[in-house]
Protein backbone atom coordinates (compact mmCIF):
# COMPACT_ATOMS: atom_id res chain seq x y z
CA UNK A 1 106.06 107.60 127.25
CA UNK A 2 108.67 106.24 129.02
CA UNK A 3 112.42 107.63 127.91
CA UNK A 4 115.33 105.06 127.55
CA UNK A 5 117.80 105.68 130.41
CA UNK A 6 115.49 106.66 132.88
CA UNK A 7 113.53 105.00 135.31
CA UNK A 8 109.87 104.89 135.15
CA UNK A 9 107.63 106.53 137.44
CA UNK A 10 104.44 104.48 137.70
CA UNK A 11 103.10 104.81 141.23
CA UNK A 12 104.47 102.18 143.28
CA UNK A 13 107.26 100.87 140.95
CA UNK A 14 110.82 102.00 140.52
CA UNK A 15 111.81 99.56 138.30
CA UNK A 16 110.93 99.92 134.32
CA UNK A 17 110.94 98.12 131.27
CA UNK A 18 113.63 100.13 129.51
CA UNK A 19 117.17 100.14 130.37
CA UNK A 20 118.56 102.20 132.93
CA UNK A 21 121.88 102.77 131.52
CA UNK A 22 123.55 101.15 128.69
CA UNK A 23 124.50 97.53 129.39
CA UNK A 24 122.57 97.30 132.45
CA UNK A 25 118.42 96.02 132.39
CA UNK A 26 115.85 96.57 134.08
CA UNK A 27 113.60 93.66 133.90
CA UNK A 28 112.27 92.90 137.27
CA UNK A 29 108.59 92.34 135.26
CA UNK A 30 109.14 88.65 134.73
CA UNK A 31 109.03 87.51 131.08
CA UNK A 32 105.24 86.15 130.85
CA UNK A 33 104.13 85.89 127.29
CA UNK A 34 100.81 86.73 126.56
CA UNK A 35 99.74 87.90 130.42
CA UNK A 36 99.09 91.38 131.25
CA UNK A 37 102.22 93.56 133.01
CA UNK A 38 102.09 93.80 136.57
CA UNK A 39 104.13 97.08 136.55
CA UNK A 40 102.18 98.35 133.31
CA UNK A 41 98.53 96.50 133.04
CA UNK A 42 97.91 98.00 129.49
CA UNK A 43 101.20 96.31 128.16
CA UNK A 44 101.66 92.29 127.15
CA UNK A 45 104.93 91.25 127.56
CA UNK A 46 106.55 88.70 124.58
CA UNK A 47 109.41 86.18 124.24
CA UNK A 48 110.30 86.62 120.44
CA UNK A 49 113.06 89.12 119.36
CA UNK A 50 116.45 90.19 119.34
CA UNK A 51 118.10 89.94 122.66
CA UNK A 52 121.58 90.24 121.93
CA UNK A 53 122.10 93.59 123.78
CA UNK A 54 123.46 93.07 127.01
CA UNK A 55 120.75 96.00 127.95
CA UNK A 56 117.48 94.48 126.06
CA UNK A 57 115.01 92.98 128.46
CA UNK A 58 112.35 90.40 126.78
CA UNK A 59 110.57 92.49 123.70
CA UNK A 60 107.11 93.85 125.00
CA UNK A 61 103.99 93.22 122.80
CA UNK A 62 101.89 96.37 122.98
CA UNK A 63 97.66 95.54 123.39
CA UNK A 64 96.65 99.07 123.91
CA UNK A 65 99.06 101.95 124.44
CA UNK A 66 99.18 106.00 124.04
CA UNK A 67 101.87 107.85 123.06
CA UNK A 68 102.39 111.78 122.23
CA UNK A 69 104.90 110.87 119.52
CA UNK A 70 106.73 108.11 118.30
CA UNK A 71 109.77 107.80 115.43
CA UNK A 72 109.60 105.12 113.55
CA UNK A 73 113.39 104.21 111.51
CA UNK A 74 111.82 101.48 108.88
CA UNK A 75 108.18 100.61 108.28
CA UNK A 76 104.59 99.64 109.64
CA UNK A 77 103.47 96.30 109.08
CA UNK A 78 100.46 94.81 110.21
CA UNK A 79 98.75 91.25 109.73
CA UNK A 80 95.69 92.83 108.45
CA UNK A 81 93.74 95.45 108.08
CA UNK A 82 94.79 98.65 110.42
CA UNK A 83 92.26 101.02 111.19
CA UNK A 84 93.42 104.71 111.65
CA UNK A 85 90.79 107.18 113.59
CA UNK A 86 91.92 111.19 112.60
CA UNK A 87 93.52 112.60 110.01
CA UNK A 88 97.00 111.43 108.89
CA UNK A 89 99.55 114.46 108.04
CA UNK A 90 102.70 114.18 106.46
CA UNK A 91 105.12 116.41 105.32
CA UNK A 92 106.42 113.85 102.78
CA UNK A 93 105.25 111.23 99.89
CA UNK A 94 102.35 108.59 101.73
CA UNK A 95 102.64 105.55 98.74
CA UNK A 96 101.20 102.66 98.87
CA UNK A 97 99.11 100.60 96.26
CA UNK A 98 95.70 101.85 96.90
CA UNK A 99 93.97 104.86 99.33
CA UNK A 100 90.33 104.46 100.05
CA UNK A 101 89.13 107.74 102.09
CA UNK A 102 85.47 108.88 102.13
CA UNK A 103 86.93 112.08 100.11
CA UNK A 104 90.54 112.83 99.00
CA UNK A 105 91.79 115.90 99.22
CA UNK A 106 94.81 118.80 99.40
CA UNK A 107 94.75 121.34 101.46
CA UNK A 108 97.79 123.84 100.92
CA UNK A 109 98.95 127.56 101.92
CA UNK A 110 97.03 129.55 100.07
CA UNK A 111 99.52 130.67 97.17
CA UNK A 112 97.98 134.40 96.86
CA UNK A 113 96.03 134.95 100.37
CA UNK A 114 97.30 135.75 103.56
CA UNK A 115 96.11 133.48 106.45
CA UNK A 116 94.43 131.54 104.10
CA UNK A 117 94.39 127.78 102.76
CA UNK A 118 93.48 126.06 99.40
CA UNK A 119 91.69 123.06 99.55
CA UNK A 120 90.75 120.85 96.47
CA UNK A 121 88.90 117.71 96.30
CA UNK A 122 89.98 114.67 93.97
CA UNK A 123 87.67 114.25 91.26
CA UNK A 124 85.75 110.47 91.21
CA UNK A 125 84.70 108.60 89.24
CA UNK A 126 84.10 104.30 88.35
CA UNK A 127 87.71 103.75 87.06
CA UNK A 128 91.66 104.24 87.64
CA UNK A 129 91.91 106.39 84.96
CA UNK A 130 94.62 108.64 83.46
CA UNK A 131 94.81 111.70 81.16
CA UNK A 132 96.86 114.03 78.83
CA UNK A 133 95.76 117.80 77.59
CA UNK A 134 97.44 120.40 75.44
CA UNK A 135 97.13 122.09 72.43
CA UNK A 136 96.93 121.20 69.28
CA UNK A 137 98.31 124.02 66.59
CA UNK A 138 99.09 123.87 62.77
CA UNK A 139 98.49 119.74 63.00
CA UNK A 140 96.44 116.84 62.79
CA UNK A 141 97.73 114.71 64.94
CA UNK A 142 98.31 114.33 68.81
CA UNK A 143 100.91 112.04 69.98
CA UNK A 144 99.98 110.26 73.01
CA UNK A 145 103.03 109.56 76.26
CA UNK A 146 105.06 106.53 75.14
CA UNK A 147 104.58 104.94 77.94
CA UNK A 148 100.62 104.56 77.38
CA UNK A 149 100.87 101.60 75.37
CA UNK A 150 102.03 99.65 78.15
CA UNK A 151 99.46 101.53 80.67
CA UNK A 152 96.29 101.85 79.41
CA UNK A 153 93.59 99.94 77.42
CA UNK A 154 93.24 101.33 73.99
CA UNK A 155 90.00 100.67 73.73
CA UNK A 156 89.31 102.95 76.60
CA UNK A 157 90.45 106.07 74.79
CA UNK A 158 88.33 108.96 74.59
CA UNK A 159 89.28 112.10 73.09
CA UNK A 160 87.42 115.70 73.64
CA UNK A 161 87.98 119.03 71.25
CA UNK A 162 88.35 122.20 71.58
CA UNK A 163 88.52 124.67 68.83
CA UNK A 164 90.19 127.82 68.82
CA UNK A 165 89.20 131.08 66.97
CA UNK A 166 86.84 129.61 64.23
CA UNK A 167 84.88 127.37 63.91
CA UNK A 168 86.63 124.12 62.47
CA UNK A 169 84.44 121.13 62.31
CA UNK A 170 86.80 119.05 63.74
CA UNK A 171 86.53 115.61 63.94
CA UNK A 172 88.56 112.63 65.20
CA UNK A 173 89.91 110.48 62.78
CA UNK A 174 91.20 107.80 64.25
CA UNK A 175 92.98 106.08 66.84
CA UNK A 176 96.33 104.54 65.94
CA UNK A 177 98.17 101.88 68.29
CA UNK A 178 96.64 104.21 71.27
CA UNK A 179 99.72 106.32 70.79
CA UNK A 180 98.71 108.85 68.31
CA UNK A 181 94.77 110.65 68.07
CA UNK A 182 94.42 112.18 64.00
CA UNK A 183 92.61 115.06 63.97
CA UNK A 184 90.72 115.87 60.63
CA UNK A 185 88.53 119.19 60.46
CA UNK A 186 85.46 118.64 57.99
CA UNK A 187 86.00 122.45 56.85
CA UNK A 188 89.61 122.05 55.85
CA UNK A 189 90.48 124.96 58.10
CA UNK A 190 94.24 124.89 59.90
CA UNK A 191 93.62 123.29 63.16
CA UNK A 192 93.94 124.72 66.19
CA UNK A 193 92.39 123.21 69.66
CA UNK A 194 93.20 122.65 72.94
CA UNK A 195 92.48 118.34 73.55
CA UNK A 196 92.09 116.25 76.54
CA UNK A 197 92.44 112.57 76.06
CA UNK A 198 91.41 109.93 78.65
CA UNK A 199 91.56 105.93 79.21
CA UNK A 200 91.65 103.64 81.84
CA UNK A 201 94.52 101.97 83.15
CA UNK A 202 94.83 98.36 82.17
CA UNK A 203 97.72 97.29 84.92
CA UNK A 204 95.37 97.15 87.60
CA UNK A 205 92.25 95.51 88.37
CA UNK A 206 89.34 97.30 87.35
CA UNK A 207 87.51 99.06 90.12
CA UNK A 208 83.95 96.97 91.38
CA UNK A 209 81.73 99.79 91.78
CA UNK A 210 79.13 98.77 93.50
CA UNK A 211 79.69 96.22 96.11
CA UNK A 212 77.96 94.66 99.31
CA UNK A 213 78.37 95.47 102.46
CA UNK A 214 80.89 93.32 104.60
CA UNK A 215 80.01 92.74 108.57
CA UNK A 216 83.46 93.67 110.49
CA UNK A 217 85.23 95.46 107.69
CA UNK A 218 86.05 99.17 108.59
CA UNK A 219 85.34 101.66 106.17
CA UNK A 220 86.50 105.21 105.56
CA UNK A 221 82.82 106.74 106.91
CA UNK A 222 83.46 105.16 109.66
């Protein structure tokens, strides 16, 4: 990749696309929008942009190109789908609305191993769902986040029991508002579990499971 402030060195050319020094171009290309670079075929040269520096030639519009590394200050945007071959690392947060990857997975310095690594895969399955667990001592009733009511479907909760030291015959109760789970144990014994509760998230779409094939769509396979 070419540096800014130094000429290029393609065979035969001495002249670049970036500036040679501050205030001064180098832009002996020709500004042809849309027709291949004589000085650098596997560039496209554009007419759109900011040209206010004194030093800016006309914006280039990259077809193909290859690059070691490359900084970028704001964002990616692309008018479609954008296909990435290779595995993506990042040493901070990668958001975005949705992933779709053939498997998801960490993979972490081992926390107890020398020259070792952890890796973990996500566990699936046909919905975005969410979940709480804990333990459930000297009460019958497990209050759910706040923040569920506004999350998930209460008609999606499940809850799942597990007693501790005796047998307890527990049961659930009921569901309340999907904010609290009452616990009732059909031997009248103190309770004492450990609970997981799960539901499925209602501010999204719900997932299509199975769907057809589209011709020219890329998928994570490959």
């Amino acid at each position: 990749m070419t540096i800014p402030g130094t000429p290029t060195t393609q065979p035969g050319n001495t002249a670049g696309y970036v500036p040679i020094e501050v205030g001064k171009a180098s832009c002996d290309d020709g500004p042809h929008w849309g027709r291949p670079s004589s000085l650098f075929s596997y560039i496209m040269k554009g007419l759109t942009g900011d040209e206010a520096l004194p030093e800016a030639c006309d914006p280039w519009y990259h077809k193909n190109f290859m690059v070691d590394n490359i900084k970028l200050n704001t964002s990616v945007i692309g008018d479609g789908l954008i296909n990435i071959v290779g595995p993506i690392t990042s040493a901070a947060e990668i958001c975005g609305a949705s992933a779709c990857a053939a498997v998801k997975l960490f993979d972490i310095p081992h926390p107890t191993k020398e020259n070792k690594r952890l890796v973990h895969a996500c566990l699936e399955g046909p919905e975005n769902g969410v979940y709480v667990r804990g333990r459930l001592t000297d009460n019958n009733v497990i209050e759910l986040p706040d923040y569920w009511r506004g999350l998930v479907d209460p008609e999606s909760i499940t809850v799942s029991l597990t007693q501790v030291g005796s047998s307890q015959d527990l049961i659930v109760d009921k569901i309340e508002w999907g904010s609290k789970v009452f616990i009732r144990s059909g031997t009248a014994s103190n309770i004492d579990c450990f609970y997981i509760v799960n539901a499925t998230r209602k501010d999204v779409d719900p997932i299509e499971v199975e769907q057809d094939v589209v011709e020219g769509k890329s998928y994570p396979e490959g």
